[in-house]
C-alpha atoms as a PDB file:
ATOM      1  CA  UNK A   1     -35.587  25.179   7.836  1.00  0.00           C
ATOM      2  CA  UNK A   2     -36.561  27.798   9.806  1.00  0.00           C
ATOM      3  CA  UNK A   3     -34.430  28.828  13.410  1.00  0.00           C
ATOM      4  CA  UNK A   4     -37.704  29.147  15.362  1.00  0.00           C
ATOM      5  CA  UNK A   5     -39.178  25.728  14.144  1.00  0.00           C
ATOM      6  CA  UNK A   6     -36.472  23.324  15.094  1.00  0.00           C
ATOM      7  CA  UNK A   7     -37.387  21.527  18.391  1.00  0.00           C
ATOM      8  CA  UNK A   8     -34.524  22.329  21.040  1.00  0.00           C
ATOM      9  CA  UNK A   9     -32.601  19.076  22.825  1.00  0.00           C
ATOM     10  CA  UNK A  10     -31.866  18.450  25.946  1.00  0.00           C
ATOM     11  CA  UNK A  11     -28.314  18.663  27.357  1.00  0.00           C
ATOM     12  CA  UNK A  12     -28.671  15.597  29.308  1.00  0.00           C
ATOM     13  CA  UNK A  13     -30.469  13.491  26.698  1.00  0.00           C
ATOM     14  CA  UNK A  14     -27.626  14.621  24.324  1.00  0.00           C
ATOM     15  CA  UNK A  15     -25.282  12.850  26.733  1.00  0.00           C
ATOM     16  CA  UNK A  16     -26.927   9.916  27.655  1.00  0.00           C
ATOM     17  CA  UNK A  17     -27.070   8.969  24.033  1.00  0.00           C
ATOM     18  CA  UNK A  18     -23.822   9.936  23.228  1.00  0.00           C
ATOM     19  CA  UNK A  19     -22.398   6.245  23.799  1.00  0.00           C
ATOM     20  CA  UNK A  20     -24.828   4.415  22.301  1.00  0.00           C
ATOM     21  CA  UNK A  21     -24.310   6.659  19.173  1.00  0.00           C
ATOM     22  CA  UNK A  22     -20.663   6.349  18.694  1.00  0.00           C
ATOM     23  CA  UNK A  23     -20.951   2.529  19.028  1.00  0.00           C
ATOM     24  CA  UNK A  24     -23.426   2.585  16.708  1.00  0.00           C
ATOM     25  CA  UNK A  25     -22.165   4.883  14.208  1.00  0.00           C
ATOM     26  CA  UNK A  26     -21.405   2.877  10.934  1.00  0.00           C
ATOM     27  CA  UNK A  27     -17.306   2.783  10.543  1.00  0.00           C
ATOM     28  CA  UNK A  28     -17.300   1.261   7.582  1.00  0.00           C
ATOM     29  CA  UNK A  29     -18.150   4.868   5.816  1.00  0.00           C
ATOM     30  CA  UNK A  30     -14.706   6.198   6.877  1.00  0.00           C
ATOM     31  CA  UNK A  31     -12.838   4.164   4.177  1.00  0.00           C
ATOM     32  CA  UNK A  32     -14.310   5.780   1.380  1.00  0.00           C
ATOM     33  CA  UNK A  33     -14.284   9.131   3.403  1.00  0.00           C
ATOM     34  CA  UNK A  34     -10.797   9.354   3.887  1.00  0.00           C
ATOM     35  CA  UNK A  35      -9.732   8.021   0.547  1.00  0.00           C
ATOM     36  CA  UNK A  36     -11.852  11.066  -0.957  1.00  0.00           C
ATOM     37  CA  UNK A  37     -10.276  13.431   1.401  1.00  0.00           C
ATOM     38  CA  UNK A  38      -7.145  11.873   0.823  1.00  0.00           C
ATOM     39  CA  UNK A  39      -6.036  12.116   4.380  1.00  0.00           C
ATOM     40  CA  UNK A  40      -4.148   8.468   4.995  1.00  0.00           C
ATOM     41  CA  UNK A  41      -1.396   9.966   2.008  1.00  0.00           C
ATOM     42  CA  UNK A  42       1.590  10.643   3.661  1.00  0.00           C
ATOM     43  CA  UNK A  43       2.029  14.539   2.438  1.00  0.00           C
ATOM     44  CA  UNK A  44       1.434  17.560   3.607  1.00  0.00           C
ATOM     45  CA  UNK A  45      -2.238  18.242   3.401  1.00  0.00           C
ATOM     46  CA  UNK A  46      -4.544  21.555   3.969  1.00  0.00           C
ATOM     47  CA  UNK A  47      -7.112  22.049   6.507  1.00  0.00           C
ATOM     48  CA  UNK A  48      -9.408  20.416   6.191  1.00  0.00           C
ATOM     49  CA  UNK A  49     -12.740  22.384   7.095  1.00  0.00           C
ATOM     50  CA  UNK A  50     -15.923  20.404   8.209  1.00  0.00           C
ATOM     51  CA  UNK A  51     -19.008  21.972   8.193  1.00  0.00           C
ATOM     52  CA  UNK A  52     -21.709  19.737  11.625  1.00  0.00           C
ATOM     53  CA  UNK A  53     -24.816  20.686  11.082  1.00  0.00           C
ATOM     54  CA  UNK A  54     -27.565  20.825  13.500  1.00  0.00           C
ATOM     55  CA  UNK A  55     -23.982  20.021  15.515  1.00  0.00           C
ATOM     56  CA  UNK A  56     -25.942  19.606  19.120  1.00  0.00           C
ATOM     57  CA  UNK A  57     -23.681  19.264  21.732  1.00  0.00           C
ATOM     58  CA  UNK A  58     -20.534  18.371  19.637  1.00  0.00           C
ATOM     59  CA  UNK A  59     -20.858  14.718  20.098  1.00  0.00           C
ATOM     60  CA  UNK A  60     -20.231  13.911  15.604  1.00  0.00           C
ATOM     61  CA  UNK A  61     -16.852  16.358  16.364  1.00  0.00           C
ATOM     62  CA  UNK A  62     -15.801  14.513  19.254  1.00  0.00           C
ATOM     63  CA  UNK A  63     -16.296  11.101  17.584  1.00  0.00           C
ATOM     64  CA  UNK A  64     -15.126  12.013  13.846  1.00  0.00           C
ATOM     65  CA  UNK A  65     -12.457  14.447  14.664  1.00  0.00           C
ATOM     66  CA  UNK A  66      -9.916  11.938  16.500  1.00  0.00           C
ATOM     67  CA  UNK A  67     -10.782   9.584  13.516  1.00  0.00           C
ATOM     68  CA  UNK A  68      -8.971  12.433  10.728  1.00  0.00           C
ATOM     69  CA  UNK A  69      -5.322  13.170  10.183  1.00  0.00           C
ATOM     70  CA  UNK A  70      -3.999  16.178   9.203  1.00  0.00           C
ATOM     71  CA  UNK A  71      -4.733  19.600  10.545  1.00  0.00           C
ATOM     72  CA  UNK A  72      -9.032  20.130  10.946  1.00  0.00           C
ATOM     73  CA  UNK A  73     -11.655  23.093  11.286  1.00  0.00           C
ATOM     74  CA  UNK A  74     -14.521  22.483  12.509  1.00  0.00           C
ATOM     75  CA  UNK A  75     -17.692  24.655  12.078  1.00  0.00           C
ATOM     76  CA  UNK A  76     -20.618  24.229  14.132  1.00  0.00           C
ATOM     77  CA  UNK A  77     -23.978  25.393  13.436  1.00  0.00           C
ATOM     78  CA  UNK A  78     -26.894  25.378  15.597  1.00  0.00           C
ATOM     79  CA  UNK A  79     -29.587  27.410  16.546  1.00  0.00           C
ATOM     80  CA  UNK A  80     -29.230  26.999  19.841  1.00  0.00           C
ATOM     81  CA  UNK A  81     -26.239  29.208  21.565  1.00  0.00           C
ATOM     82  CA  UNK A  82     -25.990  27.040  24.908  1.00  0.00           C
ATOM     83  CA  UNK A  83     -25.308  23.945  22.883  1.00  0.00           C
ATOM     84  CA  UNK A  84     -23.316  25.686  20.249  1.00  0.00           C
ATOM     85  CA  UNK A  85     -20.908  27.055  23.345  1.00  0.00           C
ATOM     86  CA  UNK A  86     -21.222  23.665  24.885  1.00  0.00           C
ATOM     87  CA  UNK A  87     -19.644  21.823  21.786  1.00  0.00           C
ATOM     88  CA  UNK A  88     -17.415  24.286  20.952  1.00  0.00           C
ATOM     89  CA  UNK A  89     -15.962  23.820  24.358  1.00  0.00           C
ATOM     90  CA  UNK A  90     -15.599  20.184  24.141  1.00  0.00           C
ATOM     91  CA  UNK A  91     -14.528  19.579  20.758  1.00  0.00           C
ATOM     92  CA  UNK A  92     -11.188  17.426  20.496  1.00  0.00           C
ATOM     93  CA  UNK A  93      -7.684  19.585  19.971  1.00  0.00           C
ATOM     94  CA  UNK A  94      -5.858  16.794  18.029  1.00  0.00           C
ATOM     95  CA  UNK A  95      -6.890  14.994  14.754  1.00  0.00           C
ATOM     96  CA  UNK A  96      -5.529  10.667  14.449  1.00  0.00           C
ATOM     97  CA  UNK A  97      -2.169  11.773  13.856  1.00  0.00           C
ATOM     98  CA  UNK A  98      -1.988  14.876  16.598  1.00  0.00           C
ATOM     99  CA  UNK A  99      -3.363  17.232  14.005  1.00  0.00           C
ATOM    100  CA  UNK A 100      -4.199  20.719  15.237  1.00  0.00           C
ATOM    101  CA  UNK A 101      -8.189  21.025  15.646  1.00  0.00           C
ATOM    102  CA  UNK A 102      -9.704  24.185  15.518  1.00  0.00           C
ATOM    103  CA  UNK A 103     -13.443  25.562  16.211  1.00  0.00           C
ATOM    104  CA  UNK A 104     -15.575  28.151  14.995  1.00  0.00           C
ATOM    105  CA  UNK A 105     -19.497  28.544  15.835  1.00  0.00           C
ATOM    106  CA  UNK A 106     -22.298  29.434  13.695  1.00  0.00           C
ATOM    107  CA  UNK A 107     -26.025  30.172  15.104  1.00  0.00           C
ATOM    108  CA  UNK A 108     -28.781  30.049  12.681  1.00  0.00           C
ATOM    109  CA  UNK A 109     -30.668  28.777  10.389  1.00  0.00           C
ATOM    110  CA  UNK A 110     -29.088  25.553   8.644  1.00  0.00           C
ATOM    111  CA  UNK A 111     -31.676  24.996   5.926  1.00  0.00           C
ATOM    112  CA  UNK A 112     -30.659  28.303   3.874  1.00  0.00           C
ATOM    113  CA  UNK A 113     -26.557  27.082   3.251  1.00  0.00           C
ATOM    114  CA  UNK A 114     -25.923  27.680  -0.747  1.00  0.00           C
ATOM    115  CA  UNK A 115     -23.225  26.273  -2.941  1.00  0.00           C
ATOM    116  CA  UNK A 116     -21.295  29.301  -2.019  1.00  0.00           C
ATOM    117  CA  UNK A 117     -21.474  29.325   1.350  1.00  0.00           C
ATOM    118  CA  UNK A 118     -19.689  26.033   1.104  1.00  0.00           C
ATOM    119  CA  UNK A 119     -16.828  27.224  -0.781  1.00  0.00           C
ATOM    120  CA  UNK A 120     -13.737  26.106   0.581  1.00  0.00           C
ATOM    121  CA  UNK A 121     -15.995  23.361   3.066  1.00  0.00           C
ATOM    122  CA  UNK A 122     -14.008  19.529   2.753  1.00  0.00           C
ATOM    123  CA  UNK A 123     -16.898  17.858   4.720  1.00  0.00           C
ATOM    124  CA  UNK A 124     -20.125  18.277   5.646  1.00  0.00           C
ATOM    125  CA  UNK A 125     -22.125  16.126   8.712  1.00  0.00           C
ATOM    126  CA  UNK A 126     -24.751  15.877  10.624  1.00  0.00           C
ATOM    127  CA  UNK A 127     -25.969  13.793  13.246  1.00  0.00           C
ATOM    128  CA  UNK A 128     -29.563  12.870  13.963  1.00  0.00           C
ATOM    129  CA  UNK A 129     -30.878  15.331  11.943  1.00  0.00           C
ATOM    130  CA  UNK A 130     -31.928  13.821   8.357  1.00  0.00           C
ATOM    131  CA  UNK A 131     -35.070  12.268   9.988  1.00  0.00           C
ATOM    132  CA  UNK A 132     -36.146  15.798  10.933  1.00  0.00           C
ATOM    133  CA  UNK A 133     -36.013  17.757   7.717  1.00  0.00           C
ATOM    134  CA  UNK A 134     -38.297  17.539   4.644  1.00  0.00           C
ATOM    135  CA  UNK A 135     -37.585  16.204   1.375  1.00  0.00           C
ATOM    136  CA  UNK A 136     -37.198  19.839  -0.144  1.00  0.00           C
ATOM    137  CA  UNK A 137     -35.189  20.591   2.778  1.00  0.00           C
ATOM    138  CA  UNK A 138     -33.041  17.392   1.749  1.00  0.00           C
ATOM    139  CA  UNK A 139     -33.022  18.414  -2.149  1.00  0.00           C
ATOM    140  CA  UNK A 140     -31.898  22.158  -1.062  1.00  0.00           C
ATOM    141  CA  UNK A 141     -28.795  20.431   1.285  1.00  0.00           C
ATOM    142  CA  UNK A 142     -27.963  18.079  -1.630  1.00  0.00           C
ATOM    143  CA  UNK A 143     -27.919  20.859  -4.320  1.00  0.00           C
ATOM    144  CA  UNK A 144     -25.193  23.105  -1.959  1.00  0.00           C
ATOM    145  CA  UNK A 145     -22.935  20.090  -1.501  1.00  0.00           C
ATOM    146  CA  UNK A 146     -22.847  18.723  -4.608  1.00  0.00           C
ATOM    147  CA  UNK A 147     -22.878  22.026  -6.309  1.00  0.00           C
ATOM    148  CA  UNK A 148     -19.509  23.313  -3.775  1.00  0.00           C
ATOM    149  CA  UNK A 149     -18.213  19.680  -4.549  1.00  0.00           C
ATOM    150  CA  UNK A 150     -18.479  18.510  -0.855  1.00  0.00           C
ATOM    151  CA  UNK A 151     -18.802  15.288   0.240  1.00  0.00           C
ATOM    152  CA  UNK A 152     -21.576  14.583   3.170  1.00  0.00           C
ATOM    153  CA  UNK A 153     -21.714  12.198   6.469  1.00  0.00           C
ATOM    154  CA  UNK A 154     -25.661  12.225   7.992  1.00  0.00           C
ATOM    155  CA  UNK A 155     -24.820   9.779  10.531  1.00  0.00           C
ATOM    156  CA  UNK A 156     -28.110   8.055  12.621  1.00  0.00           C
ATOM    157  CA  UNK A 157     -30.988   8.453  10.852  1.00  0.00           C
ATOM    158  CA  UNK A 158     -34.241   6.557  12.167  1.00  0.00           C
ATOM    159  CA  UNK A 159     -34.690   3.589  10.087  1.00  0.00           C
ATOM    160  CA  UNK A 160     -38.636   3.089  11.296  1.00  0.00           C
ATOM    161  CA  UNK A 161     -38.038  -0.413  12.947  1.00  0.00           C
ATOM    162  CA  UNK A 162     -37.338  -1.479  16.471  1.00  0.00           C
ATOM    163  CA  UNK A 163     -36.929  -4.738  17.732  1.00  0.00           C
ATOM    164  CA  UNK A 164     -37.776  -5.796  21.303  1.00  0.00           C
ATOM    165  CA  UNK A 165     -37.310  -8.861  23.314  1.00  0.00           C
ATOM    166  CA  UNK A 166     -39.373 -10.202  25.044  1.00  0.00           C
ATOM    167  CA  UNK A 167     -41.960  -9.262  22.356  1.00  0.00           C
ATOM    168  CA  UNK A 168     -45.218  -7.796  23.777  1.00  0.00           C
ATOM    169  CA  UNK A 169     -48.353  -8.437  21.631  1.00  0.00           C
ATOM    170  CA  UNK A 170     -48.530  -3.907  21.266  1.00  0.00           C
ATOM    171  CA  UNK A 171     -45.278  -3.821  19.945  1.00  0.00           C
ATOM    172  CA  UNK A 172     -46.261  -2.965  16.591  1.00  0.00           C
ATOM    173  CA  UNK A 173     -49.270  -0.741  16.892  1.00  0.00           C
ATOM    174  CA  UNK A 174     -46.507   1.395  19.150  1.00  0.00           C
ATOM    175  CA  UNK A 175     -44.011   1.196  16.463  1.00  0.00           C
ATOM    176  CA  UNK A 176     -46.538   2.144  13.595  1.00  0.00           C
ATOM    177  CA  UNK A 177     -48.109   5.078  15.772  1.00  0.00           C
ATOM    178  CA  UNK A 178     -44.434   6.223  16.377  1.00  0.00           C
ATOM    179  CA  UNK A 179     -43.245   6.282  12.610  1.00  0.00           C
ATOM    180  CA  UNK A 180     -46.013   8.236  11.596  1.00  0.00           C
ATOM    181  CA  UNK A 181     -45.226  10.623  14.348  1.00  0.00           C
ATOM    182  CA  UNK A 182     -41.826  10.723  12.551  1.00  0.00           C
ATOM    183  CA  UNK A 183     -43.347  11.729   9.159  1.00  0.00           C
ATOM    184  CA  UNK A 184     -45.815  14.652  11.028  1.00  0.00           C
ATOM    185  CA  UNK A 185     -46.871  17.659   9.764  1.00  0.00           C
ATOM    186  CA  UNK A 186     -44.908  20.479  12.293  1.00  0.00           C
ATOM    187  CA  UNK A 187     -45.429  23.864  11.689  1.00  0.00           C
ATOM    188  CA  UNK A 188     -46.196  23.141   7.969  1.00  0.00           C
ATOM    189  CA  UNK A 189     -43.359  21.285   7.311  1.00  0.00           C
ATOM    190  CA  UNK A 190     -43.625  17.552   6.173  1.00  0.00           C
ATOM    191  CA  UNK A 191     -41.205  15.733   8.148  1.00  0.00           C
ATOM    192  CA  UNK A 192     -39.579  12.623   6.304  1.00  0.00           C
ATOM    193  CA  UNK A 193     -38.694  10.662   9.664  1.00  0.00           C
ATOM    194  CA  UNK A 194     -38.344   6.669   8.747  1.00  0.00           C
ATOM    195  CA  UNK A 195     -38.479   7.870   4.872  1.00  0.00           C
ATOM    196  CA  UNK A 196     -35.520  10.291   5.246  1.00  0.00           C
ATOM    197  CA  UNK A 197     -32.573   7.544   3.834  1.00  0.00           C
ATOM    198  CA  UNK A 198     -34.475   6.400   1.019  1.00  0.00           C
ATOM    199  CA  UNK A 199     -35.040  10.419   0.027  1.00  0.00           C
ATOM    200  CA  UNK A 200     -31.389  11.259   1.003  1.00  0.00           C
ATOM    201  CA  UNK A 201     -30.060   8.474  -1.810  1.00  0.00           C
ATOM    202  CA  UNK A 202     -32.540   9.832  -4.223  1.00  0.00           C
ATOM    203  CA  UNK A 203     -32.315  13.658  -4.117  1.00  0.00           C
ATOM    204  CA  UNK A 204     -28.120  13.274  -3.653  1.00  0.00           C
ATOM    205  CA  UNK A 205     -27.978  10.722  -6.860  1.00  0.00           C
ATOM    206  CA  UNK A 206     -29.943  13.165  -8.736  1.00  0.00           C
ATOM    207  CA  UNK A 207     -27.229  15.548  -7.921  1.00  0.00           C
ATOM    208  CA  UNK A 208     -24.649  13.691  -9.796  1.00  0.00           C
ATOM    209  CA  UNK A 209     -23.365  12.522  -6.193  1.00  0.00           C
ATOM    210  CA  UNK A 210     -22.696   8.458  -5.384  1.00  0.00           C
ATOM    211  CA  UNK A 211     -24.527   7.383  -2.068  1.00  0.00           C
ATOM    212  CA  UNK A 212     -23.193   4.988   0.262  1.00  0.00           C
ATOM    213  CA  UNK A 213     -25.694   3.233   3.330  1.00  0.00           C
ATOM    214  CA  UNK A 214     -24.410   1.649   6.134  1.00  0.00           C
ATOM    215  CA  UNK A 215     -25.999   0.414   9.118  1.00  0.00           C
ATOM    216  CA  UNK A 216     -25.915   2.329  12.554  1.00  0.00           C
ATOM    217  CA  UNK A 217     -28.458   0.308  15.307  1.00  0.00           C
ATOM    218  CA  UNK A 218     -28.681   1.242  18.779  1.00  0.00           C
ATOM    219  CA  UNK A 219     -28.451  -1.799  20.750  1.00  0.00           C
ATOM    220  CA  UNK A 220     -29.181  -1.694  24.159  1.00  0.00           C
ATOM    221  CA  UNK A 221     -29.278  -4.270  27.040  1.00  0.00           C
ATOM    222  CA  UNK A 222     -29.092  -4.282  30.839  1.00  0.00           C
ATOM    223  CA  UNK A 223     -25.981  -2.167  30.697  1.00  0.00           C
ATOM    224  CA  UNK A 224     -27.801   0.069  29.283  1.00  0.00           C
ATOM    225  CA  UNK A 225     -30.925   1.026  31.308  1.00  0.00           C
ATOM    226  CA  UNK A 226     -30.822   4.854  31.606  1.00  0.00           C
ATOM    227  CA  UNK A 227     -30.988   5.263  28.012  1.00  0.00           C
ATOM    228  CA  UNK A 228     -33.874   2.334  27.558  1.00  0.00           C
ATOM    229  CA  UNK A 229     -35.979   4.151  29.989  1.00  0.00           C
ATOM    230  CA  UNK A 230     -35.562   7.722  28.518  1.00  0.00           C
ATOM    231  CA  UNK A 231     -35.888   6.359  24.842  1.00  0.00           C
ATOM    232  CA  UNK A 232     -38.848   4.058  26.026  1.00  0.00           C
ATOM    233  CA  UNK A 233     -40.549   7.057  27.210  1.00  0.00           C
ATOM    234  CA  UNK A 234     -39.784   9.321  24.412  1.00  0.00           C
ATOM    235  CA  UNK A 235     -41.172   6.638  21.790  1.00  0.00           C
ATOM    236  CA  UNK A 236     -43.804   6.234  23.958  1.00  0.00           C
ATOM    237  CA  UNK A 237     -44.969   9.192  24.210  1.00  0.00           C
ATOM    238  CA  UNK A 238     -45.120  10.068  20.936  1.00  0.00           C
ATOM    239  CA  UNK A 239     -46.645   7.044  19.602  1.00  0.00           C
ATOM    240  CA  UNK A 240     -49.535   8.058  22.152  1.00  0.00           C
ATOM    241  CA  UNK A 241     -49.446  12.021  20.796  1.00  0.00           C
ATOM    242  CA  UNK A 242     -50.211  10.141  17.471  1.00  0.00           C
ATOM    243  CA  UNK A 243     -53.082   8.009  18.240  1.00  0.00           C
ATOM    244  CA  UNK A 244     -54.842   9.441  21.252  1.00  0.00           C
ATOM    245  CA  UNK A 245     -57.022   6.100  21.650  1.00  0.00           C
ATOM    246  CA  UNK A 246     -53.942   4.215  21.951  1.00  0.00           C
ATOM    247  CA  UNK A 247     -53.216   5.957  25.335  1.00  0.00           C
ATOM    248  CA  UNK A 248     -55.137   3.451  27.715  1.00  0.00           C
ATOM    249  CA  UNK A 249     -53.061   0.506  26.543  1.00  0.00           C
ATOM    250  CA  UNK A 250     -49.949   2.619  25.835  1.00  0.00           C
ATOM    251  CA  UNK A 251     -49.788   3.477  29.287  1.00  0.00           C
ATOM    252  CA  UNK A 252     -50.038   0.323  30.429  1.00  0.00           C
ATOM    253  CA  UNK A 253     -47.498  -1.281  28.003  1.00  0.00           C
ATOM    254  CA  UNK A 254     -44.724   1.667  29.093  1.00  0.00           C
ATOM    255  CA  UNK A 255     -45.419   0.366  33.006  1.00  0.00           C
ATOM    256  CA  UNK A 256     -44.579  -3.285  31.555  1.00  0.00           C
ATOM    257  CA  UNK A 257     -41.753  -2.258  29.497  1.00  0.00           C
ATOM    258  CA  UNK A 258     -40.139  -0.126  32.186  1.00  0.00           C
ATOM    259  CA  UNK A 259     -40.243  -3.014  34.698  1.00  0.00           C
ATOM    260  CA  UNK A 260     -38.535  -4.853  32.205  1.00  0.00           C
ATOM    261  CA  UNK A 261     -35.877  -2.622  31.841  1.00  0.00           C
ATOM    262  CA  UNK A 262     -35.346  -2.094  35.513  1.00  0.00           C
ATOM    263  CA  UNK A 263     -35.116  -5.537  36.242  1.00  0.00           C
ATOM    264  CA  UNK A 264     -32.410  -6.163  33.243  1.00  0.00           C
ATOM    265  CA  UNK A 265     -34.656  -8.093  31.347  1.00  0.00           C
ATOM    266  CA  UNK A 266     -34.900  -5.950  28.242  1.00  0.00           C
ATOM    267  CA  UNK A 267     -33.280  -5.570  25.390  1.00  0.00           C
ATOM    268  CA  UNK A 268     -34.012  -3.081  22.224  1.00  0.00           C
ATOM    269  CA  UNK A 269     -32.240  -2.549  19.153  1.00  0.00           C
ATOM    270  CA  UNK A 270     -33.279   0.791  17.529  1.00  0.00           C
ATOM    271  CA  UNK A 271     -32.453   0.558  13.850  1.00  0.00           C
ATOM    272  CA  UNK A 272     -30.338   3.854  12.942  1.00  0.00           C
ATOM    273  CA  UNK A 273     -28.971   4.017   9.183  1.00  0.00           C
ATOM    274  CA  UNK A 274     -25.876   6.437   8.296  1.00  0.00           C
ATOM    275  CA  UNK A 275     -25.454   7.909   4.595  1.00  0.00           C
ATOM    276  CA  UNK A 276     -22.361   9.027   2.766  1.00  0.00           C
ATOM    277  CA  UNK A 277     -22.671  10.956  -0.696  1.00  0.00           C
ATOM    278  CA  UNK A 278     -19.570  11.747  -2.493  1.00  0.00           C
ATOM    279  CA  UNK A 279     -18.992  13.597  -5.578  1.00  0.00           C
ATOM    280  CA  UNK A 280     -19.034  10.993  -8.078  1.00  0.00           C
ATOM    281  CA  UNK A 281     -15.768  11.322  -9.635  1.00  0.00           C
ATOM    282  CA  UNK A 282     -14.156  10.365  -5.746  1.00  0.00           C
ATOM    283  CA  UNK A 283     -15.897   7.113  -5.462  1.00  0.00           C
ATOM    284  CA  UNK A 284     -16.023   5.372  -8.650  1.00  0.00           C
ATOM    285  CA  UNK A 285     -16.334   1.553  -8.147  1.00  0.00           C
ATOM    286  CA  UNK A 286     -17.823   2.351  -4.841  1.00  0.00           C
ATOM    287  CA  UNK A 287     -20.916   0.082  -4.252  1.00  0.00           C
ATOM    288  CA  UNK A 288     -23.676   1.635  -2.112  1.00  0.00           C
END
């Protein structure tokens, strides 16, 4: 994936999300996480260095991080050096059991990591960012990990369905319009979008690696109006980039849906799915 061609986001859309994403993030991965990584066994342990990929503004670091023991590196790539300093900056100091956390930065281009580069990497993650690479782009990250041994968190994925209440009869034209904006063609790259999670368990099976799903929905209510507005927009919008003859109506279904959500009468759930792969050795009798 190439430096130039990843679209660059917004500080303040990073942290208006940020809640909504650790609530939603699916906990039920860390089980088989920390049993592979060994961290709940009372012993001394290594550190443990985790590669965040596409890291943002930290937010996967400052969720994850408090939820390790033992002593933790973190490494965050991005391409873009404000965020990179940004996270670096607010990245926990102390793992679960006041385990020292340390940082390191890394800006470029995430798509070329090798087996090698790995070396020596206990965890790899990502956040938001399997929707927005293509399935070779997939198949290249599953061939480092599982070739370096590493086992992998994508956390939030888009899972192509979003359920609204009240229910508006353009609902699903907007949704449709949106998903295949998800799956675009961007500067020659075939974007997987809604597809992504059903490629990820593919491509990291065929790597010898066992895949875990779990679920990760936004779920937003009155509470939580800033983000509703901002996401409405967003998803929106692109539906509308998509098919330019739905603009007309799509305009006037954002006015309805926005006075919904100011007056606190809407409420969205934006289905998110997160995907563990572990070598399969560490998570026999798992079922995914």
């Amino acid at each position: 994936m190439s430096v130039t061609d990843r679209p660059r986001f917004a500080p303040d859309w990073l942290a208006l999300r940020e809640p909504a994403d650790a609530a939603a993030r699916a906990v039920g991965l860390l089980d088989p996480l920390r049993e592979h990584l060994g961290l709940d066994r009372p012993r001394p342990r290594p550190v443990l260095v985790v590669r965040d990929l596409g890291c943002g503004s930290g937010s996967m670091g400052r969720w994850l991080a408090p939820r390790l023991r033992g002593p933790q590196h973190w490494v965050l790539h991005d391409h873009d050096a404000e965020l990179l300093e940004l996270a670096a900056a607010r990245m926990p100091r102390t793992g679960a059991d006041g385990g020292r956390v340390t940082v390191s930065t890394r800006q470029g281009d995430i798509g070329r990591l090798t087996a090698a580069e790995l070396s020596g990497t206990g965890l790899v993650t990502a956040s938001a960012l399997l929707d927005l690479l293509t399935h070779e782009e997939v198949d290249a990250l599953a061939a480092a990990c599982a070739g370096a041994g590493c086992p992998v968190l994508l956390a939030l994925s888009v899972a192509g369905r979003v359920e609204l209440s009240p229910s508006d009869p353009l609902d699903g034209a907007i949704s449709g319009a949106f998903n295949d904006h998800q799956r675009r063609l961007d500067h020659g790259r075939r974007l997987l979008g809604p597809d992504a999670v059903a490629a990820a368990r593919q491509v990291f099976a065929a790597r010898g690696m066992d895949v875990l799903v779990g679920s990760s929905p936004w779920r937003l209510g009155a509470g939580d109006s800033a983000l509703t507005a901002e996401w409405l927009r967003g998803w929106v919008g692109a539906a509308r980039e998509q098919r330019p003859d739905l603009a007309p109506r799509a305009t006037a279904y954002l006015r309805r849906r926005m006075e919904a959500c100011e007056a606190g009468e809407l409420r969205v759930v934006v289905h998110h799915s997160d995907v563990l792969a572990l070598p399969a050795a560490a998570s026999a009798g798992a079922a995914a």
